[in-house]
N, C-alpha and C. Protein backbone atom coordinates (compact mmCIF):
# COMPACT_ATOMS: atom_id res chain seq x y z
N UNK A 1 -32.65 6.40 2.77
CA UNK A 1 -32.03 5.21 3.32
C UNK A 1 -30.66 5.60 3.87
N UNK A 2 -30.48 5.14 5.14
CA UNK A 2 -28.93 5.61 5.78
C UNK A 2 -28.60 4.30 5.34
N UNK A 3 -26.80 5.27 5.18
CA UNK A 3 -26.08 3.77 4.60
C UNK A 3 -25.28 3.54 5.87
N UNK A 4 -24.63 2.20 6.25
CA UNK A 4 -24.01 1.76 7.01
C UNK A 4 -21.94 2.23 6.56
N UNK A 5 -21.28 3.12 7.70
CA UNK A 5 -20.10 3.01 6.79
C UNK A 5 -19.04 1.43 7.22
N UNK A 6 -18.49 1.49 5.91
CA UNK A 6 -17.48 0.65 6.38
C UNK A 6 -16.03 1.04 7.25
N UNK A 7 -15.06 0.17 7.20
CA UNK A 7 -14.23 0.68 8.56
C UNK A 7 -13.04 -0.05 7.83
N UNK A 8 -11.91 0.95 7.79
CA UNK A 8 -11.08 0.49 7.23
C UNK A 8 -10.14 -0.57 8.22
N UNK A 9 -10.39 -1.01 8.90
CA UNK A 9 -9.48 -1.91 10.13
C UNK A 9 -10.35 -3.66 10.06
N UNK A 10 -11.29 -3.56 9.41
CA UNK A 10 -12.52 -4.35 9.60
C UNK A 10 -12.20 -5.10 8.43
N UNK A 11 -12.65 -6.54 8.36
CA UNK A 11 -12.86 -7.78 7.72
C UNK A 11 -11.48 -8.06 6.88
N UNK A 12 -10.73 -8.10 7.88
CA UNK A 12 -9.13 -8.59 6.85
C UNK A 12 -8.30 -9.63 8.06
N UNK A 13 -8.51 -11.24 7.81
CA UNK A 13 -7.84 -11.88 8.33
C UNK A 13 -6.00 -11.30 9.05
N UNK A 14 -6.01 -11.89 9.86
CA UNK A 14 -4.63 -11.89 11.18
C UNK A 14 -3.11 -12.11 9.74
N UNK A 15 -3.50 -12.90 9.55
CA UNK A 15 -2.47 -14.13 8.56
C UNK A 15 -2.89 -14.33 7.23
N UNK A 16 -2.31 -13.76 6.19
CA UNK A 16 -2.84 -14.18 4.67
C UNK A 16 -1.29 -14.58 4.02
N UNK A 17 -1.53 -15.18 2.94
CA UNK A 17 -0.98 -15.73 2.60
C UNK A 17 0.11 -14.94 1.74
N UNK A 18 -0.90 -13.85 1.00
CA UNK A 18 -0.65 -12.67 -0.08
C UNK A 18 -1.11 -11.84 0.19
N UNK A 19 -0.55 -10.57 0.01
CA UNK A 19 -1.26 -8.95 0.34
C UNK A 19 -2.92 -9.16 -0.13
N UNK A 20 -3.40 -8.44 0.36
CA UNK A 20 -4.72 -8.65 0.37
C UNK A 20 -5.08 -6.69 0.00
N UNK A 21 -5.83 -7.26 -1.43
CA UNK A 21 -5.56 -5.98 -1.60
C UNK A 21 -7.23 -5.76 -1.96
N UNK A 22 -8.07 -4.38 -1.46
CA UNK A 22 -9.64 -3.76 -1.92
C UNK A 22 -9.16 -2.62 -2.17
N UNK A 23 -9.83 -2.66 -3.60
CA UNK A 23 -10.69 -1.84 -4.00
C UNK A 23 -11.72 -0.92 -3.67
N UNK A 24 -11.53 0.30 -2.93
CA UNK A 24 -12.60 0.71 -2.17
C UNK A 24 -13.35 1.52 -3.22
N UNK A 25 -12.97 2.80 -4.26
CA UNK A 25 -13.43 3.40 -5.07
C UNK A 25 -12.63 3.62 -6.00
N UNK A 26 -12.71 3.70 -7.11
CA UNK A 26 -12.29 4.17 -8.59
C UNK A 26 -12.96 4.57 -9.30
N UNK A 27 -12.32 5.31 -10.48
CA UNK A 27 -12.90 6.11 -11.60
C UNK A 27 -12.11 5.94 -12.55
N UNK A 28 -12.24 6.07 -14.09
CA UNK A 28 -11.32 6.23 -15.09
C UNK A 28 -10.13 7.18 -14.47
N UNK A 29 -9.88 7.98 -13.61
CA UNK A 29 -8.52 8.88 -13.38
C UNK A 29 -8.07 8.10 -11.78
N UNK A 30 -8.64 7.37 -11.00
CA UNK A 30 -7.92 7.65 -9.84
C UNK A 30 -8.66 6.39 -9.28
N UNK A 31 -7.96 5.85 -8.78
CA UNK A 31 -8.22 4.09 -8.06
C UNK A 31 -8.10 4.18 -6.46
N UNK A 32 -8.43 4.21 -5.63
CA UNK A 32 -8.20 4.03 -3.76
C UNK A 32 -8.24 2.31 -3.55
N UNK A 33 -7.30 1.85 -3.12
CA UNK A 33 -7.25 1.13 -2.59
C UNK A 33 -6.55 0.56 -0.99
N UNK A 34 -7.23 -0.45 -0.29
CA UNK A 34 -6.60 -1.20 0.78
C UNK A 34 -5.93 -2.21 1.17
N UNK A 35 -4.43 -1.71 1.28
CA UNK A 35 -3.49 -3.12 0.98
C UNK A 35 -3.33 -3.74 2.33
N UNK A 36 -3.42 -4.83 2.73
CA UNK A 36 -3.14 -5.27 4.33
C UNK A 36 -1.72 -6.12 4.19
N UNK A 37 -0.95 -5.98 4.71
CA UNK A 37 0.37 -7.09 4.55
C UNK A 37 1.07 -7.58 5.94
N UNK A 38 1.11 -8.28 6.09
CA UNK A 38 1.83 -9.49 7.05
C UNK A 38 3.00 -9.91 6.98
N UNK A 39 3.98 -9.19 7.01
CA UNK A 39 5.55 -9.85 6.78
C UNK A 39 5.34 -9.86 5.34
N UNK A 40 4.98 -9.55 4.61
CA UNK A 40 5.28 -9.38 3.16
C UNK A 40 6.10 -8.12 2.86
N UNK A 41 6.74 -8.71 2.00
CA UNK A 41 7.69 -7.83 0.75
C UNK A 41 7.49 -8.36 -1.13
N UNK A 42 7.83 -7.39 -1.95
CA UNK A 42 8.16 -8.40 -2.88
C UNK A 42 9.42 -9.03 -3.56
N UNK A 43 9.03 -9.68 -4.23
CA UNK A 43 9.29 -10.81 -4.60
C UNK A 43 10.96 -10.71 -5.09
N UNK A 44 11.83 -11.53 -4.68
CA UNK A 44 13.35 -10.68 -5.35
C UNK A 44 13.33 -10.55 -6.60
N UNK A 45 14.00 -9.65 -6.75
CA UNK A 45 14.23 -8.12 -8.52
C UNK A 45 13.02 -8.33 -8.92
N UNK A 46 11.90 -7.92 -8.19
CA UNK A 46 10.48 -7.46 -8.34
C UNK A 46 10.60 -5.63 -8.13
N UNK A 47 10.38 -5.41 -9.16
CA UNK A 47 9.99 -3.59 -9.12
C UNK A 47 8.48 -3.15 -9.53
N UNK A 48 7.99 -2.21 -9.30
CA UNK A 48 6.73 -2.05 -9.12
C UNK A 48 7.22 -0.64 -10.12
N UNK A 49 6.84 -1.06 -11.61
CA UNK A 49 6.79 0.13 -12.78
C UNK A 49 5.28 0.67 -13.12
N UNK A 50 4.81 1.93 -12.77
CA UNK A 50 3.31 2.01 -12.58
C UNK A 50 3.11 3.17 -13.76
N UNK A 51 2.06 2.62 -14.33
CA UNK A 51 1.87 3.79 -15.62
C UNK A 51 0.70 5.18 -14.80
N UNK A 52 0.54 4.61 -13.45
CA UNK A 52 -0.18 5.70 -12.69
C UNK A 52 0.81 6.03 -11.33
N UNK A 53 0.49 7.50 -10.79
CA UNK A 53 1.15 8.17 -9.80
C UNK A 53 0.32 7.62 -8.56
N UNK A 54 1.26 7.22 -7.38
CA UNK A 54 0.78 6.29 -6.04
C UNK A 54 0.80 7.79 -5.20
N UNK A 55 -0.07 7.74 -4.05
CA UNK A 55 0.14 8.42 -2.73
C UNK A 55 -0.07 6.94 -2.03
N UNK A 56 0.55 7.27 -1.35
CA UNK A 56 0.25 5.90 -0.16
C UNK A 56 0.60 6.04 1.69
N UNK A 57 -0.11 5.70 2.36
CA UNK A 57 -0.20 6.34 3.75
C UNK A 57 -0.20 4.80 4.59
N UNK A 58 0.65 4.69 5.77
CA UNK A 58 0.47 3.56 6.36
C UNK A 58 -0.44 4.07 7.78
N UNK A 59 -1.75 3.43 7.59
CA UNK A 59 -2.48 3.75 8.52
C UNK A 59 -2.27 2.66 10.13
N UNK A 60 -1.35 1.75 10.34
CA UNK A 60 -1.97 0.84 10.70
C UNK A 60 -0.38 -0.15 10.52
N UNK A 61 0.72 -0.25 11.52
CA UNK A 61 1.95 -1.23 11.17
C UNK A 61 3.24 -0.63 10.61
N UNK A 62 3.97 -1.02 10.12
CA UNK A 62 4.82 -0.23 9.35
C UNK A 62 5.46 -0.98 8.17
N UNK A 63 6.33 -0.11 7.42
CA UNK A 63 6.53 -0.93 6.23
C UNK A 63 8.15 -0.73 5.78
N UNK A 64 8.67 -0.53 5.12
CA UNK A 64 9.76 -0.03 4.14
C UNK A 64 9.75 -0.34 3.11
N UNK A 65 9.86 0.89 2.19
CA UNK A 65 10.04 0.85 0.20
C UNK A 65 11.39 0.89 0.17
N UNK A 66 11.88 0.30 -1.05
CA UNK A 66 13.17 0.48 -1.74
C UNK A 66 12.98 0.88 -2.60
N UNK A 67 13.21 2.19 -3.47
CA UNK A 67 13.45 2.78 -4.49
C UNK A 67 14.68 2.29 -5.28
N UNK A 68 14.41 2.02 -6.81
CA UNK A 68 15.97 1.67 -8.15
C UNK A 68 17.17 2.84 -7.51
N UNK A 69 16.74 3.53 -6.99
CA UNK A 69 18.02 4.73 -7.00
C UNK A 69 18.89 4.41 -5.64
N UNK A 70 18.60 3.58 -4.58
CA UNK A 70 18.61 2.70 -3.64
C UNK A 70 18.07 3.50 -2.43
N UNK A 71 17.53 4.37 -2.63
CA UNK A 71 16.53 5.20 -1.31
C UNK A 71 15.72 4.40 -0.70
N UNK A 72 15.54 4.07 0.44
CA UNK A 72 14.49 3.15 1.70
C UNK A 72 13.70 4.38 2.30
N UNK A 73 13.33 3.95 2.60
CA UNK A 73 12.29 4.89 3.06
C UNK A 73 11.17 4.23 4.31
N UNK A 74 11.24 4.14 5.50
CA UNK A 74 10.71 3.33 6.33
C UNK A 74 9.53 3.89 6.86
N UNK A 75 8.24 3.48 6.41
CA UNK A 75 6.78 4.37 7.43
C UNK A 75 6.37 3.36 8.19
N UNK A 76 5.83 4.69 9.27
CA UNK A 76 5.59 4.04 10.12
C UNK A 76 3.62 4.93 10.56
N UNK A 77 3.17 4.18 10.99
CA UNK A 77 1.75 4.82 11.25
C UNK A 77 1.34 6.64 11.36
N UNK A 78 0.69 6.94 10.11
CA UNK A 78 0.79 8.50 9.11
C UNK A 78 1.71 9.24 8.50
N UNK A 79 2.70 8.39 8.04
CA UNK A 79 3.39 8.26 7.23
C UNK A 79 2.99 7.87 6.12
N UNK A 80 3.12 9.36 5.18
CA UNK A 80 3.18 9.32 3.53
C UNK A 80 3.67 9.39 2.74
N UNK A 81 4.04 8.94 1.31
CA UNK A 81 5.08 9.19 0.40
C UNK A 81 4.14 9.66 -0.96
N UNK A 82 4.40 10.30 -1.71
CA UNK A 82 4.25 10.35 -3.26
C UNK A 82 4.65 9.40 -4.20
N UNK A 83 4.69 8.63 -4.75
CA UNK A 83 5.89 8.14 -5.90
C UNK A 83 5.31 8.60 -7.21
N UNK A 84 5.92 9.26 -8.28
CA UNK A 84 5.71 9.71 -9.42
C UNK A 84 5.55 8.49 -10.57
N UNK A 85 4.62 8.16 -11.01
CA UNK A 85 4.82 7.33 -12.40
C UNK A 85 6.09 6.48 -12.86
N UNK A 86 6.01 5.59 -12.95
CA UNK A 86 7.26 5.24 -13.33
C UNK A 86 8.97 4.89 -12.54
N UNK A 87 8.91 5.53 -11.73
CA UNK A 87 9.54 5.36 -10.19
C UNK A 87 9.53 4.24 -9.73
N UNK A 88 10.67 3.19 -9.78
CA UNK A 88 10.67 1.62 -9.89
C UNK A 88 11.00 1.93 -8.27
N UNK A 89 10.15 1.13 -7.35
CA UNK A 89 10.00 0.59 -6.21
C UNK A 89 9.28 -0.35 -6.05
N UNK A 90 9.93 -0.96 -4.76
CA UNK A 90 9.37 -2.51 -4.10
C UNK A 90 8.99 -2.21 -2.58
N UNK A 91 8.16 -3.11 -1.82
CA UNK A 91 8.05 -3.20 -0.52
C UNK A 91 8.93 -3.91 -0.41
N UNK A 92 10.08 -3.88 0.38
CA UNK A 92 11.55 -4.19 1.42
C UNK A 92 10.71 -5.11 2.39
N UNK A 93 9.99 -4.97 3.23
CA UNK A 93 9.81 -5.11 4.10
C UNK A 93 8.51 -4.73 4.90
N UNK A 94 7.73 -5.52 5.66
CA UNK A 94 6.34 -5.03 6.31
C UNK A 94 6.56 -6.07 7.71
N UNK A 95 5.69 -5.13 8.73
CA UNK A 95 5.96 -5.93 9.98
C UNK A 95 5.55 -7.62 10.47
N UNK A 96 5.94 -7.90 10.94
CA UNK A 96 5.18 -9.44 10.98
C UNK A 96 4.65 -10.10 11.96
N UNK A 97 4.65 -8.81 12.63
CA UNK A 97 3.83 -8.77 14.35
C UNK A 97 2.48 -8.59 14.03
N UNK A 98 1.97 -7.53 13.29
CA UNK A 98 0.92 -7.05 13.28
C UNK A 98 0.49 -6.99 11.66
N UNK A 99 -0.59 -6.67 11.40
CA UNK A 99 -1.06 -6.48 9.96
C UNK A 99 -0.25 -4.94 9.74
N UNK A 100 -0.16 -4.58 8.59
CA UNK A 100 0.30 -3.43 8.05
C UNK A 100 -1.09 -2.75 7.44
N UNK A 101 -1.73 -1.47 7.54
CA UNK A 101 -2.92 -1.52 6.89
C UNK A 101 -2.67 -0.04 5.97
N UNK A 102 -2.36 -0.48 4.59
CA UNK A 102 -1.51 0.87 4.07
C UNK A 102 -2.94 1.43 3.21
N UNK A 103 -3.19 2.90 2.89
CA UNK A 103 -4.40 3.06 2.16
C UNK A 103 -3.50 3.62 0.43
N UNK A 104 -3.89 3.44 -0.15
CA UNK A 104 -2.89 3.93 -1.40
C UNK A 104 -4.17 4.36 -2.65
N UNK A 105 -3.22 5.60 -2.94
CA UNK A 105 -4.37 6.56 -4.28
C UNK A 105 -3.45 6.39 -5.45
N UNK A 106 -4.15 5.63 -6.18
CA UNK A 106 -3.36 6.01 -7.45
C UNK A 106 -4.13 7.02 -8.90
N UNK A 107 -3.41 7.29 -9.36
CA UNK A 107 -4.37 8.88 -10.00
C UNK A 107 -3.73 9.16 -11.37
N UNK A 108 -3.94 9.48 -12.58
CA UNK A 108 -2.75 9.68 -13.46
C UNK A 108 -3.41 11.46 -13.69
N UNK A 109 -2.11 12.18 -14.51
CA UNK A 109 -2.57 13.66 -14.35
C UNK A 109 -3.77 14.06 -15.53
């Protein structure tokens, strides 16, 4: 049986309300997911404390992180970052022209 693939640009409304976030594959060590965002950031003195290590790639819009240490960091389409465990960051900022379509691995060692 051929399988049909899916398409990462495919079935994610213009306008949501909230990041819209799939699940594409996981395992007990390592999660892939697809975040789409629309003028989203979070939420004020919202930090993102993760007991797993992020790669994250903006395929698709652009974004900016704020790191606790006050580092920004602005991607823009194949643009990647690492963040290590624990590494308190927020999304600053995502475009609000277009969808943002970021792919993000999270993995612990």
């Amino acid at each position: 049986m051929t399988q049909c693939p899916d398409n990462l640009f495919a079935d994610f409304p213009t306008a949501v309300p909230e990041e819209l976030v799939n699940v594409l594959a996981q395992s007990t060590s390592v999660r892939i997911e697809r975040i789409v965002s629309t003028g989203h950031a979070s939420p004020k003195d919202f930090w993102y404390d993760q007991d797993e290590h992020e790669w994250v790639v903006v395929l698709q819009g652009e974004g900016k992180l704020l790191f606790d240490d006050a580092e920004s960091v602005h991607l823009r389409p194949g643009d990647h970052i690492g963040i290590p465990a624990h590494k308190k960051h927020r999304v600053e900022w995502t475009s609000p022209d277009e969808p943002t379509v970021w792919l993000a691995v999270f993995y612990k060692n």
